[in-house]
C-alpha atoms as a PDB file:
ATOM      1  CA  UNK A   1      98.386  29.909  31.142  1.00  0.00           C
ATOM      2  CA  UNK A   2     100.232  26.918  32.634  1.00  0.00           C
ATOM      3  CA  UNK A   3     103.181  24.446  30.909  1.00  0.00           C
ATOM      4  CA  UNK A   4     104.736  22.168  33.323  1.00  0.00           C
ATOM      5  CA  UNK A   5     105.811  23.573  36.247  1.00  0.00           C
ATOM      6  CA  UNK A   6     105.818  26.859  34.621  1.00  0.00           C
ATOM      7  CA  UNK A   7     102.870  29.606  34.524  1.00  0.00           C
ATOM      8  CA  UNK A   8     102.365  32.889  32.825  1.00  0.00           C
ATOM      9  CA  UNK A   9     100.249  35.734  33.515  1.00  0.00           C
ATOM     10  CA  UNK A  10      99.898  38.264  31.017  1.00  0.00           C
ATOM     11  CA  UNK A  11      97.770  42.202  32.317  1.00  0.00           C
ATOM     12  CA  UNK A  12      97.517  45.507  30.597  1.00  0.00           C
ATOM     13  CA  UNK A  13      96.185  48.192  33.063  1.00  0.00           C
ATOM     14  CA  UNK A  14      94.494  50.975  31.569  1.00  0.00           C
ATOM     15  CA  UNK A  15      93.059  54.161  33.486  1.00  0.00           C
ATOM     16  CA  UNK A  16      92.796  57.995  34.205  1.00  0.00           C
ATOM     17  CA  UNK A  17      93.117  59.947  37.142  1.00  0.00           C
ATOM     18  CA  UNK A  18      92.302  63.171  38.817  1.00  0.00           C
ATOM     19  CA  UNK A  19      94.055  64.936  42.125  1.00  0.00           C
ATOM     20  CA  UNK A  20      93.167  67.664  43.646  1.00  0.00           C
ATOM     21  CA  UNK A  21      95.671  69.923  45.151  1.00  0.00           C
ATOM     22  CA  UNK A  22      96.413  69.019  49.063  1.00  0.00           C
ATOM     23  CA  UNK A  23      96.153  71.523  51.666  1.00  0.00           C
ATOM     24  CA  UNK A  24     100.019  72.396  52.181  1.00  0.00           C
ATOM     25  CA  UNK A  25      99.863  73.357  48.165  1.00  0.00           C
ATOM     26  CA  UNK A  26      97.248  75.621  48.202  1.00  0.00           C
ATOM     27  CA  UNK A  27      97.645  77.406  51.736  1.00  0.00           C
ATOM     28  CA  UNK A  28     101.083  76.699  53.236  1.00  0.00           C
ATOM     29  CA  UNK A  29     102.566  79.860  55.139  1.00  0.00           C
ATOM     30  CA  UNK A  30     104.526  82.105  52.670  1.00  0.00           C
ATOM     31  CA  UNK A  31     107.984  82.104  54.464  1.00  0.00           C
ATOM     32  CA  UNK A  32     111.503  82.836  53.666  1.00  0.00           C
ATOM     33  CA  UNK A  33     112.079  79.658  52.154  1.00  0.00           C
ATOM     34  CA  UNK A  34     108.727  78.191  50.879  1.00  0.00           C
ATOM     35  CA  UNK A  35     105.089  79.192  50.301  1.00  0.00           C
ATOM     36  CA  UNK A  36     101.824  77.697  49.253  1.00  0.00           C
ATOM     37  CA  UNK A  37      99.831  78.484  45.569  1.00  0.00           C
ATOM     38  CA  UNK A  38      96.366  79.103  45.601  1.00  0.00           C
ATOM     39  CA  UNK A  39      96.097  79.188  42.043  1.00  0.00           C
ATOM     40  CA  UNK A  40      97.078  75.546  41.628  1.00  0.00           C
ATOM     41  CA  UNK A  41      94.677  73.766  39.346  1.00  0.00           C
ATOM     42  CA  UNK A  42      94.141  70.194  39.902  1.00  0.00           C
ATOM     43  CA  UNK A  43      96.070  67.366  38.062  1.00  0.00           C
ATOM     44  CA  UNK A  44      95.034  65.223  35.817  1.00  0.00           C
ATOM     45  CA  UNK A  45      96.743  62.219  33.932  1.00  0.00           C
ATOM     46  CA  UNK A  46      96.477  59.067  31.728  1.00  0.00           C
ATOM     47  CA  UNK A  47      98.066  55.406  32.180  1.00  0.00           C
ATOM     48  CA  UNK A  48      98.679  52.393  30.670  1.00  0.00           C
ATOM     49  CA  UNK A  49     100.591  49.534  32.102  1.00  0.00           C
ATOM     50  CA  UNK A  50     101.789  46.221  31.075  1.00  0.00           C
ATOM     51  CA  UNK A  51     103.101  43.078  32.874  1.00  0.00           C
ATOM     52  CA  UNK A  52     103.983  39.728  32.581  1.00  0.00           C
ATOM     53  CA  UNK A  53     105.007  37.403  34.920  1.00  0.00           C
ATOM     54  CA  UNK A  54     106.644  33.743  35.187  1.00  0.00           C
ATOM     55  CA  UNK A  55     106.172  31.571  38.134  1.00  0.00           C
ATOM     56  CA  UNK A  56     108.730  28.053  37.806  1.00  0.00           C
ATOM     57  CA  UNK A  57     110.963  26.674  40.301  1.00  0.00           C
ATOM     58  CA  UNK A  58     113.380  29.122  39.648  1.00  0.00           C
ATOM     59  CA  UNK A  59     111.408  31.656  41.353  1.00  0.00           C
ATOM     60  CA  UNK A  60     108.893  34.272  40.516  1.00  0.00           C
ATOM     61  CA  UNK A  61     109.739  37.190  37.584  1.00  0.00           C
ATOM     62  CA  UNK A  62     107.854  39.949  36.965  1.00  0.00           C
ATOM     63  CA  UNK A  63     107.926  42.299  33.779  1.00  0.00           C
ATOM     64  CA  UNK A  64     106.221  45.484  33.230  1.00  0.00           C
ATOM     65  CA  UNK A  65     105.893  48.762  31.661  1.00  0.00           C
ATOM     66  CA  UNK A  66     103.995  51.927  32.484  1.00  0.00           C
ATOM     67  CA  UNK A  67     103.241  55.019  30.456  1.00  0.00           C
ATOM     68  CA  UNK A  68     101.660  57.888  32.382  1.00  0.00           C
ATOM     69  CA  UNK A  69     101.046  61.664  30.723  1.00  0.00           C
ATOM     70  CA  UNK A  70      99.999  64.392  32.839  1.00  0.00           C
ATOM     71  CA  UNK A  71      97.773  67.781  32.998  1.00  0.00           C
ATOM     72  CA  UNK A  72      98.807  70.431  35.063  1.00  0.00           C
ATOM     73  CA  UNK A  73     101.262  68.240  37.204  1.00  0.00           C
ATOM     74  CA  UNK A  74     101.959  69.635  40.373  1.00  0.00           C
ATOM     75  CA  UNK A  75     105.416  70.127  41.176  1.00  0.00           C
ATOM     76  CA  UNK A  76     107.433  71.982  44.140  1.00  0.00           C
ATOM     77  CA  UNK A  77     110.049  73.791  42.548  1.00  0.00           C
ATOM     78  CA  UNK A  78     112.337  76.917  43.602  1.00  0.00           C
ATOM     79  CA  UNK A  79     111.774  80.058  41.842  1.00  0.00           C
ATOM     80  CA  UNK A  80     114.613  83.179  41.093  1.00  0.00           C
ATOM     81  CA  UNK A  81     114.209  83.961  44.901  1.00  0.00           C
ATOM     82  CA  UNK A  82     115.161  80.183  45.746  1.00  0.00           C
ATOM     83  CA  UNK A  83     111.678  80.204  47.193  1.00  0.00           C
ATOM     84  CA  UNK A  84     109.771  76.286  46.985  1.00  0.00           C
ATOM     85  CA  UNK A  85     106.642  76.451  45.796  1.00  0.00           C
ATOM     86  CA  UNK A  86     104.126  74.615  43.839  1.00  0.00           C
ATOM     87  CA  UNK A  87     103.052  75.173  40.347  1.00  0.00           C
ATOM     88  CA  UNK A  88     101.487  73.429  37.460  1.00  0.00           C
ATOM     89  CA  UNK A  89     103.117  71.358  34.848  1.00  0.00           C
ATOM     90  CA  UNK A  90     100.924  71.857  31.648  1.00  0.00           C
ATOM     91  CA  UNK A  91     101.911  68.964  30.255  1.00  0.00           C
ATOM     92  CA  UNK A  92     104.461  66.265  31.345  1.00  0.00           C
ATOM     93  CA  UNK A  93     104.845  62.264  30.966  1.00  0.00           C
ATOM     94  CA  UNK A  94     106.925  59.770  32.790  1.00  0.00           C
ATOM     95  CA  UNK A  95     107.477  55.864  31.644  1.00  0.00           C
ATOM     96  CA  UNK A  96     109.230  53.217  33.846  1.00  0.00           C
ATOM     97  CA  UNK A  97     110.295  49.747  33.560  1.00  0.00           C
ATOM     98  CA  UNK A  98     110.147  47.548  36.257  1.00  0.00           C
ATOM     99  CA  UNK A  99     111.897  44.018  36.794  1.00  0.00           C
ATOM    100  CA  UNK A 100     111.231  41.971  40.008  1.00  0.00           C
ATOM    101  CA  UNK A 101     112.481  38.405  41.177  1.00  0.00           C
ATOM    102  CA  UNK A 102     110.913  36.753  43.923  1.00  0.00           C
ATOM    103  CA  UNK A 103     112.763  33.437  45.553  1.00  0.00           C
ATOM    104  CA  UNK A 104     111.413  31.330  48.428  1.00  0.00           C
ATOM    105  CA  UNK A 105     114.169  29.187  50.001  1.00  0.00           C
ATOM    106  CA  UNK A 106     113.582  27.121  53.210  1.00  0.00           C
ATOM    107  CA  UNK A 107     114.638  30.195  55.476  1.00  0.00           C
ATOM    108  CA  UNK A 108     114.927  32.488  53.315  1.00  0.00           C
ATOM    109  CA  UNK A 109     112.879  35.102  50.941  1.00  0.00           C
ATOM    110  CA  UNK A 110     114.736  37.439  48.398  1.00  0.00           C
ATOM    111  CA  UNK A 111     113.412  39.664  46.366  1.00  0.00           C
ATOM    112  CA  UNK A 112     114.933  42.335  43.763  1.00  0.00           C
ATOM    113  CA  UNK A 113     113.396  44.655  41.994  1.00  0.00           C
ATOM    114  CA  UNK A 114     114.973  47.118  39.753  1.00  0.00           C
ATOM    115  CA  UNK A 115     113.199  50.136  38.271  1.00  0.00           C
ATOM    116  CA  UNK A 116     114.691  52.439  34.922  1.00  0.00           C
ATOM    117  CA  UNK A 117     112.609  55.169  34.349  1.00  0.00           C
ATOM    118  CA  UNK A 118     112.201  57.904  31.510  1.00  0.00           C
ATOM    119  CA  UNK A 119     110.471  61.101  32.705  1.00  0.00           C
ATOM    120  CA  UNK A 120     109.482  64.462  30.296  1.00  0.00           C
ATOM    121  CA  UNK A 121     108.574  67.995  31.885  1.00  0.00           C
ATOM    122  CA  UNK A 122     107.069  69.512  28.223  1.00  0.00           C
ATOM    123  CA  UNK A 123     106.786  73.267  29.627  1.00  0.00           C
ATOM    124  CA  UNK A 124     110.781  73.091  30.385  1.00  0.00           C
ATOM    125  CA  UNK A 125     111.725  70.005  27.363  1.00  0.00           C
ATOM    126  CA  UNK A 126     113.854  68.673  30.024  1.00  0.00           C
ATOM    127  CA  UNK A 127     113.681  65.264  32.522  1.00  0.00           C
ATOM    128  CA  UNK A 128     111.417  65.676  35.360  1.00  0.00           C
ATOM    129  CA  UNK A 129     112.761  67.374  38.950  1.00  0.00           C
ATOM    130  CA  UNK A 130     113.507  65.040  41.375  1.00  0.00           C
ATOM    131  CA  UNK A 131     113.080  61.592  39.131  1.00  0.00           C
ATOM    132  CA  UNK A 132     116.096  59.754  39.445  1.00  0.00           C
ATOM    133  CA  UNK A 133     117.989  57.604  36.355  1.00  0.00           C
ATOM    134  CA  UNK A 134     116.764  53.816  38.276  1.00  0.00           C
ATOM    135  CA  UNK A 135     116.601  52.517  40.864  1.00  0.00           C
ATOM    136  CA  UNK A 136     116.460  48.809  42.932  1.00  0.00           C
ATOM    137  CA  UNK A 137     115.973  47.609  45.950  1.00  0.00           C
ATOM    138  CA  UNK A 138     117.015  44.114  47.851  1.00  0.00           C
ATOM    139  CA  UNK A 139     115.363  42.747  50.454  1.00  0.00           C
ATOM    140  CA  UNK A 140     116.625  39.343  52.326  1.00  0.00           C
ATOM    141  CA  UNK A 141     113.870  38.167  54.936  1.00  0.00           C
ATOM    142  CA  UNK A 142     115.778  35.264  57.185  1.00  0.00           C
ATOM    143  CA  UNK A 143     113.239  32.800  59.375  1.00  0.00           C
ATOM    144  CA  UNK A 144     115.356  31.981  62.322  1.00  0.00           C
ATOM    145  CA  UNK A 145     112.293  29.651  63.670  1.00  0.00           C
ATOM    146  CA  UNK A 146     108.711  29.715  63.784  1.00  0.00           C
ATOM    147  CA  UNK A 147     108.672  33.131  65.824  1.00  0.00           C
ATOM    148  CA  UNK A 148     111.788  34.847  64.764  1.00  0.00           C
ATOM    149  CA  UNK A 149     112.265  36.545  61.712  1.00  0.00           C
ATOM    150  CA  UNK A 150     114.931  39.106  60.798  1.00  0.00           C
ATOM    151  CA  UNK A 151     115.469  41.408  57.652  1.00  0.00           C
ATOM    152  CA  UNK A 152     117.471  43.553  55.320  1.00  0.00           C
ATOM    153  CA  UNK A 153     116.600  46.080  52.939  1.00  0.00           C
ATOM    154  CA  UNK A 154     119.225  47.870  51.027  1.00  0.00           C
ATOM    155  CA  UNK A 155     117.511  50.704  48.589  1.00  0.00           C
ATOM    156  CA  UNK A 156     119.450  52.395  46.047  1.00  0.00           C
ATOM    157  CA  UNK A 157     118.210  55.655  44.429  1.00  0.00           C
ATOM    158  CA  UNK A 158     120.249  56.880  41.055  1.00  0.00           C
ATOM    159  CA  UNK A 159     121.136  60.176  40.019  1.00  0.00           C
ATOM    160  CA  UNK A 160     118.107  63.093  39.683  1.00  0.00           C
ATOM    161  CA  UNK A 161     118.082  66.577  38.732  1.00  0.00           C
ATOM    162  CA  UNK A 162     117.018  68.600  41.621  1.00  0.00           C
ATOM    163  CA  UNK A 163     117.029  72.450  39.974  1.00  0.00           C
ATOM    164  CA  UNK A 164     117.022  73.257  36.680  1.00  0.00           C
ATOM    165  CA  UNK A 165     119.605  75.393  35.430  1.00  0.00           C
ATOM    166  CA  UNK A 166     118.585  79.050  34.950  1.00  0.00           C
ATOM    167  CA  UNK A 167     119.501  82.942  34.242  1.00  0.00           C
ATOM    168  CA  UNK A 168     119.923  83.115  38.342  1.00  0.00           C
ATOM    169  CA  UNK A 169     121.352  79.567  39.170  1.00  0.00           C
ATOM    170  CA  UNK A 170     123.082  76.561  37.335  1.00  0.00           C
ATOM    171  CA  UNK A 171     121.574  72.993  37.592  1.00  0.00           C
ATOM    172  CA  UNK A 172     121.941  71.173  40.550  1.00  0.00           C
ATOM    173  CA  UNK A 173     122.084  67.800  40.275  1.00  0.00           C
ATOM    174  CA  UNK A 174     121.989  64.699  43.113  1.00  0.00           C
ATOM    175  CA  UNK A 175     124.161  61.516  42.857  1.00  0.00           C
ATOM    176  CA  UNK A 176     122.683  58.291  43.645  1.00  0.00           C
ATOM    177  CA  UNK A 177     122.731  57.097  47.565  1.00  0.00           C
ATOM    178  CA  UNK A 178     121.669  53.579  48.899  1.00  0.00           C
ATOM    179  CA  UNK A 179     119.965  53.175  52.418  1.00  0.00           C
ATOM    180  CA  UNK A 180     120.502  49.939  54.182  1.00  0.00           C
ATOM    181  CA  UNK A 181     117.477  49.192  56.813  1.00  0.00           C
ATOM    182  CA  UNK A 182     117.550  46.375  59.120  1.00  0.00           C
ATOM    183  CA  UNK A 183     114.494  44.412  60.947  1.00  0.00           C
ATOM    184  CA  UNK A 184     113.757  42.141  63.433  1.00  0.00           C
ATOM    185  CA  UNK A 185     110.568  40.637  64.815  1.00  0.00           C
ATOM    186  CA  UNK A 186     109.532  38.015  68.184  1.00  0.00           C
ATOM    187  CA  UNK A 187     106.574  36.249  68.758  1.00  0.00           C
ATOM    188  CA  UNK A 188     106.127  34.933  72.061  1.00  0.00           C
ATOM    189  CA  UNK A 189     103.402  33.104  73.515  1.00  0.00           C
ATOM    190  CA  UNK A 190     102.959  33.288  77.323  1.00  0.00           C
ATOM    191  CA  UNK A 191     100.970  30.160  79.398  1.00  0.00           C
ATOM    192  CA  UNK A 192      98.602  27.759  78.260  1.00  0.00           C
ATOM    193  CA  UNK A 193      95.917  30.278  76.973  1.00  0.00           C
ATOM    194  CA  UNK A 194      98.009  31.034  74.306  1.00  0.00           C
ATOM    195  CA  UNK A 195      98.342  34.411  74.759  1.00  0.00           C
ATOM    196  CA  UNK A 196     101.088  36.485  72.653  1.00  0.00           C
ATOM    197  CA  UNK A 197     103.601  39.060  72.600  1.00  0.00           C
ATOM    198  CA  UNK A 198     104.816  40.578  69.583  1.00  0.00           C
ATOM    199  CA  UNK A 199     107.965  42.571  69.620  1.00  0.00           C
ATOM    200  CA  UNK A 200     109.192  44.518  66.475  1.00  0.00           C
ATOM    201  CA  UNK A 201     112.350  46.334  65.823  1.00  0.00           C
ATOM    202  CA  UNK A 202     112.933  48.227  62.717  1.00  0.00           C
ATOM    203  CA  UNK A 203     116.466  50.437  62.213  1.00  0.00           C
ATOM    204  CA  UNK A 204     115.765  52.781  59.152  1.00  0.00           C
ATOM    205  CA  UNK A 205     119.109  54.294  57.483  1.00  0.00           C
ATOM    206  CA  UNK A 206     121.349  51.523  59.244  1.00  0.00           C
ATOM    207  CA  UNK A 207     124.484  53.168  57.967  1.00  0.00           C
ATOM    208  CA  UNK A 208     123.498  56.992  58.525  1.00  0.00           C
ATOM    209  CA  UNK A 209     123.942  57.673  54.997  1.00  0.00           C
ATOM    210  CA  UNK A 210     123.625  61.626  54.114  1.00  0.00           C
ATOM    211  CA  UNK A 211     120.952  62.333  51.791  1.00  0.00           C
ATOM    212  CA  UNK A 212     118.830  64.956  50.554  1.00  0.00           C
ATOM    213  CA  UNK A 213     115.323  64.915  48.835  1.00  0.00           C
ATOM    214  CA  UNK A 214     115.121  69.236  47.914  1.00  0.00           C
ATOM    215  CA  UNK A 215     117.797  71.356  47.952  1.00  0.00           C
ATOM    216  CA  UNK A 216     118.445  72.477  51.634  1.00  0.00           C
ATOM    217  CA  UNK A 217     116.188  69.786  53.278  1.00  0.00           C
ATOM    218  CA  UNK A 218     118.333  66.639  54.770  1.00  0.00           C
ATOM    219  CA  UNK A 219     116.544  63.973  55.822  1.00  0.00           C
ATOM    220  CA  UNK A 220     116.677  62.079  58.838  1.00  0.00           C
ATOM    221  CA  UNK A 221     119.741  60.171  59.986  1.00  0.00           C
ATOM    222  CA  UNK A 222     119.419  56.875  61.279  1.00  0.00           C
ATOM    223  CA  UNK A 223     116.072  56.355  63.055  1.00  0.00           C
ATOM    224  CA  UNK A 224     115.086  53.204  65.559  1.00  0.00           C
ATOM    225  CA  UNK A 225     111.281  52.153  66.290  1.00  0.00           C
ATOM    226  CA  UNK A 226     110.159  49.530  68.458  1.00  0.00           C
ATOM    227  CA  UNK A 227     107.049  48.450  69.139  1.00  0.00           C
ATOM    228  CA  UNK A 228     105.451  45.741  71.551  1.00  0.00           C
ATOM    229  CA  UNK A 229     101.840  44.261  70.660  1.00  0.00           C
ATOM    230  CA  UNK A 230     100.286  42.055  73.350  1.00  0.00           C
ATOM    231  CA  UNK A 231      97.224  39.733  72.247  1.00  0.00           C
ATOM    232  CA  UNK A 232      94.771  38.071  74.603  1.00  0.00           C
END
């Protein structure tokens, strides 16, 4: 409904899905370090969701809550040989709360968005691997002109449990890190036929923060991609 200058949108999202185990779950190479399961049974789960959202002059804010409970959630997770592999969750649920503001200046577009979630593995009675605390993201998207834009995106990830504690090894758990990512894009048109170039830079991990997602896995450093698009 509208007031004013003011709208509100009001939506509850209700559903169930089913997954199927990929290929690297069921059949990856039993190794040293990690193995495939092909036992896995397939996941199933249950969702609600509700948002509401306010569009004024003040920008664009978006509410909403999600409730999700799982079967058999699939899960890579060492075992007493430190071995990753995958195996099923009987029963699990996760619930997150999500905030985002959306502002449209003359030259520039923000948006934040912060996330808090709330996660439950029932087999163990303890927070799900790999979930983290929150987490929020900023992004800043500047229009230099009509075929220059440029961009920041600064993520930040909170703390998550990455092993559980056990008879053979004590919890391991990951602070929070934030990635920065930069962006830049050029349209240019070439003769009277209007034909374009389109050059894109993106710079992924701007700052080369260290990070981990599993336990002996980093992931990449900082990472560059350009591309070049040419349209007759």
């Amino acid at each position: 409904f509208k007031k004013s200058n003011s709208s509100f949108d009001l939506n509850l999202d209700i559903g169930s899905s089913f997954q199927f185990p990929t290929m690297n779950d069921l059949f990856w190479p039993d190794g040293l370090y990690s193995g495939g399961n092909p036992e896995l049974k397939p996941e199933e789960s249950e969702y609600m969701a509700i948002s509401v959202s306010n569009q004024s002059s003040l920008g664009k804010i978006k509410l909403t809550a999600s409730f999700k409970d799982y079967e058999n959630l699939i899960l890579w997770q060492p075992n007493e040989s430190f071995k990753y592999v995958p195996i099923n969750v009987s029963s699990a649920e996760r619930t997150s709360y999500n905030l985002q503001y959306l502002k449209e200046f003359s030259r520039v577009k923000m948006q934040l968005t912060y996330n808090l979630y709330d996660s439950l593995d029932k087999d163990m009675d303890k927070k799900l691997l790999y979930v983290p605390d929150s987490s929020a993201s900023l992004l800043l998207i500047f229009k230099q002109n009509s075929s220059t834009n440029l961009s920041l995106n600064y993520k930040l990830i909170g703390d998550r449990i990455l092993q559980y504690g056990s008879d053979w090894a004590d919890q391991v758990n990951d602070k929070s890190y934030g990635l920065l990512s930069f962006g830049f894009s050029k349209k240019i048109e070439l003769g009277n036929d209007q034909n374009v170039i389109k050059a894109n830079l993106t710079v992924d991990n701007l700052l080369d923060e260290k990070y981990i997602s599993t336990i002996g896995y980093p992931e990449p450093g900082r990472s560059m991609n350009f591309t070049v698009e040419y349209q007759l």
